[in-house]
N, C-alpha and C. Protein backbone atom coordinates (compact mmCIF):
# COMPACT_ATOMS: atom_id res chain seq x y z
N UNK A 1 0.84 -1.17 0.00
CA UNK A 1 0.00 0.00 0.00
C UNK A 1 0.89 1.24 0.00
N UNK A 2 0.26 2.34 -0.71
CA UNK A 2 1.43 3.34 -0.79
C UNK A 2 1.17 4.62 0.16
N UNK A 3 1.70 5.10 0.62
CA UNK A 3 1.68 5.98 1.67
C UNK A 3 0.68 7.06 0.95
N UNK A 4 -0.20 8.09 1.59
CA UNK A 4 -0.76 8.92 1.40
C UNK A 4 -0.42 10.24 0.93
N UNK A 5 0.31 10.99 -0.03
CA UNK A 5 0.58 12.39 0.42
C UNK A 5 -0.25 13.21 0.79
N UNK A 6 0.66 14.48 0.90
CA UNK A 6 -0.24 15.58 2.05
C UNK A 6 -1.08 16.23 1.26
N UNK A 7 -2.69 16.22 1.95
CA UNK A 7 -3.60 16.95 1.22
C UNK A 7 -5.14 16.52 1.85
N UNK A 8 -6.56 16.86 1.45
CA UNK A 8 -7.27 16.51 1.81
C UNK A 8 -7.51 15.19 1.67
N UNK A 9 -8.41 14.44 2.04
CA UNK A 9 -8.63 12.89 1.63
C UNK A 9 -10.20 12.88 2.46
N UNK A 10 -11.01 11.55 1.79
CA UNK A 10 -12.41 10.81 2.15
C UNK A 10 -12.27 9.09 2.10
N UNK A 11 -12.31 8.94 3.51
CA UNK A 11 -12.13 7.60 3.41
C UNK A 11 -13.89 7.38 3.52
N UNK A 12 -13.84 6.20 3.07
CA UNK A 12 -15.45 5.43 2.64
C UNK A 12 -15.44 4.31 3.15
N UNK A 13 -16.34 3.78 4.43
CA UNK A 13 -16.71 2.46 4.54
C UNK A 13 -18.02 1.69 4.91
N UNK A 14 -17.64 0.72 4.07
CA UNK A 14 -19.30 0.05 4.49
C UNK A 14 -19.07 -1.29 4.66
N UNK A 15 -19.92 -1.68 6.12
CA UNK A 15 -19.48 -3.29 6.69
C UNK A 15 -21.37 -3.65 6.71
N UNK A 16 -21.15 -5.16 6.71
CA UNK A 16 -22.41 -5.50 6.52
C UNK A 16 -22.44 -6.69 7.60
N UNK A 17 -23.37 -6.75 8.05
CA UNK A 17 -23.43 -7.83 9.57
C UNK A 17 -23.62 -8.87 9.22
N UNK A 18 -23.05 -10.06 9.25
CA UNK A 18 -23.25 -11.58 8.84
C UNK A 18 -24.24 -12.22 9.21
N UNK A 19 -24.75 -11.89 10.47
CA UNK A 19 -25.79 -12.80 10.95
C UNK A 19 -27.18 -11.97 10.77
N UNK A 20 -27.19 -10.48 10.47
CA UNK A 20 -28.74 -9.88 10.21
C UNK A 20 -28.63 -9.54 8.87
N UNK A 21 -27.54 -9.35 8.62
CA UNK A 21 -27.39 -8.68 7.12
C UNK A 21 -27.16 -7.91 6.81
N UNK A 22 -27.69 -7.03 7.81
CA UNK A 22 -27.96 -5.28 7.82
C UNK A 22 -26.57 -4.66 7.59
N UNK A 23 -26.65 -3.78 6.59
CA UNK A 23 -25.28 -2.62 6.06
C UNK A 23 -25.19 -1.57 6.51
N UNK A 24 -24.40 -0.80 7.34
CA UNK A 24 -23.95 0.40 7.82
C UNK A 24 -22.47 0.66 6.89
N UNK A 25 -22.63 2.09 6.67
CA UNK A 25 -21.72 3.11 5.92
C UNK A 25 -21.22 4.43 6.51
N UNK A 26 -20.29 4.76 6.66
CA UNK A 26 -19.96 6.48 7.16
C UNK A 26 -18.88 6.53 5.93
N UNK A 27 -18.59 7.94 5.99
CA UNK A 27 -17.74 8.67 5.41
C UNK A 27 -17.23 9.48 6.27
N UNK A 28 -15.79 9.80 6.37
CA UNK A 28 -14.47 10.41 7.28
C UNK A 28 -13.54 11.38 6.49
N UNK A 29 -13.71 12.31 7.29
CA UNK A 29 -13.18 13.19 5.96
C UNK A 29 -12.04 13.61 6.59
N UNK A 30 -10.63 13.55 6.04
CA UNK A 30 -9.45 13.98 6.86
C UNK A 30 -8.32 14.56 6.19
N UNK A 31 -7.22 15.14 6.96
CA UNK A 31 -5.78 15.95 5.73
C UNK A 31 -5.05 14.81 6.39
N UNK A 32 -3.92 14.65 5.21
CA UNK A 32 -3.08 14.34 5.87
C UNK A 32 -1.82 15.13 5.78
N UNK A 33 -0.99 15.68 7.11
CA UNK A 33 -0.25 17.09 7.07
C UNK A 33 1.46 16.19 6.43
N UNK A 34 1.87 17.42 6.19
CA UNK A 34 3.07 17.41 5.39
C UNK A 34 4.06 16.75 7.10
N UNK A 35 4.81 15.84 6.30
CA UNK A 35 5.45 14.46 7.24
C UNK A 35 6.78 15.49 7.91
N UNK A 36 7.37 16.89 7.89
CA UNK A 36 8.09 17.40 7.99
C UNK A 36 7.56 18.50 9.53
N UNK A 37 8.35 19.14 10.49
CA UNK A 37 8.05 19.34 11.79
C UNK A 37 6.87 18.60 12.43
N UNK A 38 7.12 19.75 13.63
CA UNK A 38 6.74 18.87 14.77
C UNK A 38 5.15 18.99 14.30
N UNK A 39 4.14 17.59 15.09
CA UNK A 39 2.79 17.45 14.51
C UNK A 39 2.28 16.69 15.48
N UNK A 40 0.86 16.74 15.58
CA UNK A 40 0.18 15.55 16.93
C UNK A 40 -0.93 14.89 16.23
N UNK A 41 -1.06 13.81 16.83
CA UNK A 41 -1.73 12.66 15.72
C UNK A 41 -3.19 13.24 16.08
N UNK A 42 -4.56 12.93 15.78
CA UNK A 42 -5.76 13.08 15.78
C UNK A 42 -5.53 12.70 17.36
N UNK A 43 -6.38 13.24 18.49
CA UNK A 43 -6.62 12.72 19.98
C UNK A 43 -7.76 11.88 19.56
N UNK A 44 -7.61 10.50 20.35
CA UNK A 44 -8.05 9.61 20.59
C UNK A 44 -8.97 9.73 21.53
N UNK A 45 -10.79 9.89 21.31
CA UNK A 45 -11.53 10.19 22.42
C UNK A 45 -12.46 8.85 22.45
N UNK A 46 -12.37 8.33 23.99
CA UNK A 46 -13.33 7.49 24.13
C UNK A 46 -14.10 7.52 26.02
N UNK A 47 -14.98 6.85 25.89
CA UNK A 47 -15.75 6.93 27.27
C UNK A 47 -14.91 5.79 27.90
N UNK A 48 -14.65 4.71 27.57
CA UNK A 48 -14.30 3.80 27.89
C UNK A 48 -12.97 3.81 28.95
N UNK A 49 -12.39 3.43 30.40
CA UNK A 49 -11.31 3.52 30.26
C UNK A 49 -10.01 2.79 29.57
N UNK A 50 -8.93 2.86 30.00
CA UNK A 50 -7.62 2.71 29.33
C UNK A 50 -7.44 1.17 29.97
N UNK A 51 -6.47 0.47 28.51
CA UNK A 51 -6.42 -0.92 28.89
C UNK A 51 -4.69 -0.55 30.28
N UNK A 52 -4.19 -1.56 29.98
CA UNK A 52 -3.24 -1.97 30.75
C UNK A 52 -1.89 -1.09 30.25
N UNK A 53 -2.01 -1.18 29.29
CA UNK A 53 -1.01 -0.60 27.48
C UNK A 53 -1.26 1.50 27.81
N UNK A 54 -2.28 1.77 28.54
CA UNK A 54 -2.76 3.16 28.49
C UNK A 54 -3.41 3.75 27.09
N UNK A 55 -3.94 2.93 26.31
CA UNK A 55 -4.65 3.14 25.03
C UNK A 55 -5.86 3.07 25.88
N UNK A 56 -7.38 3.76 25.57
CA UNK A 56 -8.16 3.79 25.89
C UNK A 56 -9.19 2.97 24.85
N UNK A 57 -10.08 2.40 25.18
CA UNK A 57 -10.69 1.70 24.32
C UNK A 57 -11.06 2.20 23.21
N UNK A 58 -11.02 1.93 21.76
CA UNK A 58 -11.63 2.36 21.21
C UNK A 58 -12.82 2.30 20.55
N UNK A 59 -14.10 3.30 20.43
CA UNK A 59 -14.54 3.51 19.91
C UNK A 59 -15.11 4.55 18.75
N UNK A 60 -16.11 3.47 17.83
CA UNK A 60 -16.18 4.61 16.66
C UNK A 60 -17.78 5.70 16.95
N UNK A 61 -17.60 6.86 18.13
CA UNK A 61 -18.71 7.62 18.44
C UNK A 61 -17.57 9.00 18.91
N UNK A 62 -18.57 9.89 18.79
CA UNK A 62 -17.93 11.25 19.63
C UNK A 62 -19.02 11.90 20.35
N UNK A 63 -19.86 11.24 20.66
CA UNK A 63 -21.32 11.37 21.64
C UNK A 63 -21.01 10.67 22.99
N UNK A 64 -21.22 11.57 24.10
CA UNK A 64 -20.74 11.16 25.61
C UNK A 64 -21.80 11.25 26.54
N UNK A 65 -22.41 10.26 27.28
CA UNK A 65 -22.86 10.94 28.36
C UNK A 65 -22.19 11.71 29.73
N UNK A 66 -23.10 12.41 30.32
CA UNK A 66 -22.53 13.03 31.48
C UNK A 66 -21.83 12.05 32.96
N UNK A 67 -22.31 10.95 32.54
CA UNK A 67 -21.91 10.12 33.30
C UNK A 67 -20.30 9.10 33.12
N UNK A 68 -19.79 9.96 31.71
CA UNK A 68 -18.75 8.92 31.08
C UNK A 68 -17.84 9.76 31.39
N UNK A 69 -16.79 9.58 31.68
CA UNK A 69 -15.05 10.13 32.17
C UNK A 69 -14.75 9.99 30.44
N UNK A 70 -14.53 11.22 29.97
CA UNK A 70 -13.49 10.90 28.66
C UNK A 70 -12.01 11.01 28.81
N UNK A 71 -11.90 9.93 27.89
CA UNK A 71 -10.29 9.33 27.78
C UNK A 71 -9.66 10.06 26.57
N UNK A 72 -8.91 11.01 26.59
CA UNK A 72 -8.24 11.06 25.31
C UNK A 72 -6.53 10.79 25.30
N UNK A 73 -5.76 10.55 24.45
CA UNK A 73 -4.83 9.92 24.03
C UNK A 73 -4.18 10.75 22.56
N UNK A 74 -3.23 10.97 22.50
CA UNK A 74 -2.23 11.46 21.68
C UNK A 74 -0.97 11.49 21.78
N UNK A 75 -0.44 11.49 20.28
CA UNK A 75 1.11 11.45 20.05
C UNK A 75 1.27 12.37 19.49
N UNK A 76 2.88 13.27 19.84
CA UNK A 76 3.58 13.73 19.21
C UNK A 76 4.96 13.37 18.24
N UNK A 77 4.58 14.01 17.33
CA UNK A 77 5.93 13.16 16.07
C UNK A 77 6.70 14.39 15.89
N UNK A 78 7.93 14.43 15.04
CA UNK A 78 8.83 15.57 14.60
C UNK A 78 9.26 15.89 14.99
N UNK A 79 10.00 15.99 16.61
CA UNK A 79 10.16 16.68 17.70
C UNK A 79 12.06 16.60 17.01
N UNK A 80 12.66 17.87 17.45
CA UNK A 80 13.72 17.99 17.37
C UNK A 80 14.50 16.88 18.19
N UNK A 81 15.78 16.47 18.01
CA UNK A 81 16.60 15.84 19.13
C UNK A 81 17.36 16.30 19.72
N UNK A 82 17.84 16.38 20.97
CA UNK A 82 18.85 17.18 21.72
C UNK A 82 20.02 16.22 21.45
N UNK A 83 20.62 16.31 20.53
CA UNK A 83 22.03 16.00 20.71
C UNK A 83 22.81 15.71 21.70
N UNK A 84 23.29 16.12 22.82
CA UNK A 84 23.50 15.81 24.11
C UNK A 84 23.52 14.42 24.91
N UNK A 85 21.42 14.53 24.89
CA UNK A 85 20.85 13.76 25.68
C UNK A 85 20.41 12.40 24.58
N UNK A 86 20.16 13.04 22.90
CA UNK A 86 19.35 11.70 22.18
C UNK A 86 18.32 11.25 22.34
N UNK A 87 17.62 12.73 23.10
CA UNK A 87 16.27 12.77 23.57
C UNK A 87 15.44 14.08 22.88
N UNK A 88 13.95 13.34 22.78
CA UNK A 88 13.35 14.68 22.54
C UNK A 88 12.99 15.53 23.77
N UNK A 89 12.55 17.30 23.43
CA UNK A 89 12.20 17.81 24.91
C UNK A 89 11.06 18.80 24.11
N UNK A 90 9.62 17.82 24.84
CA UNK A 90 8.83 18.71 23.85
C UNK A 90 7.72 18.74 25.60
N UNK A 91 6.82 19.64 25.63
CA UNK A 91 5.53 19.97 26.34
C UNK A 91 4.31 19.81 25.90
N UNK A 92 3.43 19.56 26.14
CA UNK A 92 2.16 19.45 26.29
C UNK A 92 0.59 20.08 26.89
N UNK A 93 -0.28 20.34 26.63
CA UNK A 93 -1.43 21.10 27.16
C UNK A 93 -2.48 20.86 26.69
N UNK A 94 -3.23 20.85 27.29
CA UNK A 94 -4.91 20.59 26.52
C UNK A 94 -5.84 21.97 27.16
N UNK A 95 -7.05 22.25 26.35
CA UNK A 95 -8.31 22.69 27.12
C UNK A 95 -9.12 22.05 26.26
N UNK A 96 -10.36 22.15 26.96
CA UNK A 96 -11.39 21.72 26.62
C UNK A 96 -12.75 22.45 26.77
N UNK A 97 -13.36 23.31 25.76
CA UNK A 97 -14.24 24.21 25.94
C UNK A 97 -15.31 23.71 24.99
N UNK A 98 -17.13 24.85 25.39
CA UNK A 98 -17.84 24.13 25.19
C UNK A 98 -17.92 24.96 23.62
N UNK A 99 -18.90 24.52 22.82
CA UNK A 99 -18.95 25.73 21.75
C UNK A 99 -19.08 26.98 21.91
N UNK A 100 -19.73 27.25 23.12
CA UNK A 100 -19.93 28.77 23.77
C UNK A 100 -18.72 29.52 24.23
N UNK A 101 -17.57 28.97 24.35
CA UNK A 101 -16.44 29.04 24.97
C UNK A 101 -16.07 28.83 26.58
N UNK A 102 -17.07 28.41 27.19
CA UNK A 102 -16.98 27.78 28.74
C UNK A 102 -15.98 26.78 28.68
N UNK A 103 -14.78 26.93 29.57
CA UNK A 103 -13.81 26.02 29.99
C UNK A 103 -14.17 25.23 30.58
N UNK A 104 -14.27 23.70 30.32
CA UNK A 104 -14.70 22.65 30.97
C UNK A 104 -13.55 22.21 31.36
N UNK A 105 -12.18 22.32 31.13
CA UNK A 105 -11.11 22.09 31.67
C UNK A 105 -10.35 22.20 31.42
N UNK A 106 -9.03 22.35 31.71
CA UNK A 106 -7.50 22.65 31.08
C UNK A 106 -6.28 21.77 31.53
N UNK A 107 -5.25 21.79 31.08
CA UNK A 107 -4.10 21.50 31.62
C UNK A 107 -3.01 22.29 31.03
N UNK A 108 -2.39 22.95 31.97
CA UNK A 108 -1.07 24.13 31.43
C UNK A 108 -0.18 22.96 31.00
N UNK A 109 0.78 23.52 29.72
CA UNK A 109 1.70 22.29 29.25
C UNK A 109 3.05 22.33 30.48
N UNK A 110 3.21 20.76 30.13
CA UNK A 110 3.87 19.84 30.78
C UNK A 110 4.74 19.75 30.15
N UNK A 111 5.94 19.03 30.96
CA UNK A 111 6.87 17.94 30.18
C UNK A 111 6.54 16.92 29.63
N UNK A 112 6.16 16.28 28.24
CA UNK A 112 6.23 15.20 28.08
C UNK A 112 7.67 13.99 28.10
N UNK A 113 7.41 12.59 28.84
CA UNK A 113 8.39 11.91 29.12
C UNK A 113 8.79 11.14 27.59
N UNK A 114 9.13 10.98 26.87
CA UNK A 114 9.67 10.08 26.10
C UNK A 114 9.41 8.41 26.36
N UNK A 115 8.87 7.56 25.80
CA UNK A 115 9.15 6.41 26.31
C UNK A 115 10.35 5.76 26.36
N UNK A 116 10.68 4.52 26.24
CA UNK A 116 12.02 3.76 26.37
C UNK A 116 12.43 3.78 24.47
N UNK A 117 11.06 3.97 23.96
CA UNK A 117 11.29 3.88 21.97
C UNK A 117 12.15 5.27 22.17
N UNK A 118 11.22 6.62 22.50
CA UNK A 118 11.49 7.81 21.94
C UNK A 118 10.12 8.36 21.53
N UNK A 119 8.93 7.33 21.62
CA UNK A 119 7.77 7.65 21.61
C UNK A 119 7.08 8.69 22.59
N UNK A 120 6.76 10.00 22.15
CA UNK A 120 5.56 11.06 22.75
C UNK A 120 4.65 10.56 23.00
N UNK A 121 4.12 10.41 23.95
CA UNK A 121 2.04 10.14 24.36
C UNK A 121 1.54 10.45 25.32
N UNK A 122 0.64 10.99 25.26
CA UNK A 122 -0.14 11.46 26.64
C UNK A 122 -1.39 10.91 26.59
N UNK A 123 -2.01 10.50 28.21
CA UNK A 123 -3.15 10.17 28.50
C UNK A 123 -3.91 11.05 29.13
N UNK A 124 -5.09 11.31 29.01
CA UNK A 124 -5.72 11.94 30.29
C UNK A 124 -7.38 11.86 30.00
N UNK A 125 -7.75 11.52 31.80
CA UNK A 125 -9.53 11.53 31.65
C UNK A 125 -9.91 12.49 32.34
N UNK A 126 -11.20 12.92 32.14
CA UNK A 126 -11.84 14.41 32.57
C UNK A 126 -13.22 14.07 32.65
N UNK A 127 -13.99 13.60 33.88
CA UNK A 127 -15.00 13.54 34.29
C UNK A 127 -15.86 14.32 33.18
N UNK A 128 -17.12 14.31 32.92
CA UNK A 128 -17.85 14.51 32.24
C UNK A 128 -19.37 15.21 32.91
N UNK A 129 -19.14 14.80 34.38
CA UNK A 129 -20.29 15.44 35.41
C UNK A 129 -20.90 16.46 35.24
N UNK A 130 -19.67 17.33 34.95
CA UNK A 130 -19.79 19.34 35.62
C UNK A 130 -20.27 19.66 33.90
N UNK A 131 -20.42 19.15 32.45
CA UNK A 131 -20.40 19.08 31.43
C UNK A 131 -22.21 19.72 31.12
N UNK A 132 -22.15 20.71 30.19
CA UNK A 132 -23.65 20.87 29.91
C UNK A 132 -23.84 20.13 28.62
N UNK A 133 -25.35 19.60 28.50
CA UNK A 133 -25.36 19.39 26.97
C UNK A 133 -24.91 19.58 25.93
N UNK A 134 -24.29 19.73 24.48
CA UNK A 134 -23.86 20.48 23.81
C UNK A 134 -22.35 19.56 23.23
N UNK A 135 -22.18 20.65 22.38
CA UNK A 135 -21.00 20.52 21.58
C UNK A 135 -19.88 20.90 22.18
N UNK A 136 -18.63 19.88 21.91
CA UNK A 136 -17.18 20.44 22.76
C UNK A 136 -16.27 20.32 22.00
N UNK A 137 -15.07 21.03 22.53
CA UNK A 137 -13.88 20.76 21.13
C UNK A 137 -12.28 20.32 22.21
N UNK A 138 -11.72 20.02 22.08
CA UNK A 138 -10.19 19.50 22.84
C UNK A 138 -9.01 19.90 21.77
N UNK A 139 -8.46 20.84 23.39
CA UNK A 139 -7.49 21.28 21.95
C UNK A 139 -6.26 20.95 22.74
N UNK A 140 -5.32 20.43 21.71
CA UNK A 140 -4.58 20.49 22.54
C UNK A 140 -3.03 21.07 21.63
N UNK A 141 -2.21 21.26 22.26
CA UNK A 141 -1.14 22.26 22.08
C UNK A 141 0.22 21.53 22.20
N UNK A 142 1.40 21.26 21.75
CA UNK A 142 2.60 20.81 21.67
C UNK A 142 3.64 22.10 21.51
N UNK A 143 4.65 22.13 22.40
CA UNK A 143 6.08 23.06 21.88
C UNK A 143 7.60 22.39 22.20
N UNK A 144 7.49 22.29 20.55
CA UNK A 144 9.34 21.65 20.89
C UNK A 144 10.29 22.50 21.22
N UNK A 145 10.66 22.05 22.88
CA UNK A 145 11.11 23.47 23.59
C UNK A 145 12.91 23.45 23.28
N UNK A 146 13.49 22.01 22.05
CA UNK A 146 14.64 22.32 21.44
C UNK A 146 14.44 23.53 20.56
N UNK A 147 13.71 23.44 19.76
CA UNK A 147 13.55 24.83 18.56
C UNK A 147 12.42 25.63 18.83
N UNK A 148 11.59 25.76 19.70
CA UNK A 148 10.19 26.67 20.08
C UNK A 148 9.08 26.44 18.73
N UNK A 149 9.07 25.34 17.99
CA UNK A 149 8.16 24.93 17.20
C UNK A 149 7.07 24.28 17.96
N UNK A 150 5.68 24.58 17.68
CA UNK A 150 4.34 24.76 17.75
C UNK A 150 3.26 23.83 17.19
N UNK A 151 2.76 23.35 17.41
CA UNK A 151 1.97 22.21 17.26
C UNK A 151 0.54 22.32 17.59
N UNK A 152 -0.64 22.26 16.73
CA UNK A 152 -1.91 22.39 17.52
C UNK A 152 -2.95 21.80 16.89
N UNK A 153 -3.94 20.64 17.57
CA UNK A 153 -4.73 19.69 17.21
C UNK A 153 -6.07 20.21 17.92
N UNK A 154 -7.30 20.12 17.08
CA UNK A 154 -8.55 20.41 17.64
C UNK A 154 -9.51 18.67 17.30
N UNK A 155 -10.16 18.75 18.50
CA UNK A 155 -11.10 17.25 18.06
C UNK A 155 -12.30 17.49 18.52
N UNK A 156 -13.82 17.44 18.00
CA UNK A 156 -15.16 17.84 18.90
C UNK A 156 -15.79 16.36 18.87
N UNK A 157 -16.27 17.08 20.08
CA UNK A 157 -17.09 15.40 20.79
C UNK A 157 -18.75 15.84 21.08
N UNK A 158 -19.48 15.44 21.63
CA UNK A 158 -20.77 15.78 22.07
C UNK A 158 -21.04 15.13 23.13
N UNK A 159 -21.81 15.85 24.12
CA UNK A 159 -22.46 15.40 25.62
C UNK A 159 -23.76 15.44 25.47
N UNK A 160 -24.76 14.73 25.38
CA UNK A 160 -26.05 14.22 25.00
C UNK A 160 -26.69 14.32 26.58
N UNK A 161 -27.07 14.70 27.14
CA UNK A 161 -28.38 14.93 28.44
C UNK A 161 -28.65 13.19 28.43
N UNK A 162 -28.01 12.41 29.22
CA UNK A 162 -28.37 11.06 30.06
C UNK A 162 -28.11 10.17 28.61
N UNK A 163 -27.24 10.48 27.35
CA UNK A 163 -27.40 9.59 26.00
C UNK A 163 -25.74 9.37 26.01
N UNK A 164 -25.22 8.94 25.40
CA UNK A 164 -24.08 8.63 24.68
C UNK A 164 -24.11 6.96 24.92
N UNK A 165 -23.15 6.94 26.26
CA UNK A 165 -22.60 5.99 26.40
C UNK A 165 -22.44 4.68 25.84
């Protein structure tokens, strides 16, 4: 399979259930960004929590109830190397506001740790309680604090009044 270049794209799928028959279809509409600086993968949002691995379950919805803790999950790629150390030194931050602009929550950026690869990832869940109905967006923010390069990912979810889950 050949790699994607950078540009818009529509992925198309349709699965059909073996035992009712019944066919379901969506369409996903996505860029894929130029493979060069620093960049953060799509955040990974689910109700579900995180296995053992810190991947959170996945599912294919962005509808939450108020009763679900969301899990989101992301990587950072591109990150400069410190020569020195042979490490990257990049930070991290999220908020999370409603479409109205009400802060449902934040986190000032952090250090992110590197794994034992060299792999970026962050986890984090955020109760869903204090949440009004409505539309939300998660943003979250990366700075590779070797070169002060900038990074910024938006993802919207929905909180449904007693529905998602």
């Amino acid at each position: 399979m050949a790699a994607l270049r950078p540009g818009r794209y529509q992925a198309r799928v349709v699965v059909r259930d073996s035992a009712s028959g019944r066919v379901g279809s969506l369409s996903h509409d996505f860029e894929v960004p130029s493979l060069g600086g620093l960049r953060i993968s799509t955040p990974l949002l689910s109700g579900r929590p995180g296995r053992p691995s810190g991947m959170p379950m996945i599912t294919a919805r962005r509808t939450f109830a108020p009763a679900d803790v969301l899990h989101c999950r992301f990587e950072v790629y591109g990150a400069a190397t410190d020569p020195a150390s042979g490490r990257h030194v990049v930070s991290a931050g999220f908020a999370i506001r409603s479409a109205e602009g009400r802060l449902l929550a934040a986190s000032l950026a952090s250090a992110m740790t590197p794994a034992a690869d060299g792999t970026l990832t962050r986890t984090f869940g955020i109760p869903l309680a204090a949440a009004s109905p409505g539309r939300y967006e998660v943003v979250v923010v990366a700075r590779d604090e070797l070169n002060g390069r900038t990074a910024k990912v938006r993802e919207t979810f929905v909180v449904e009044p007693g529905g998602g889950g």
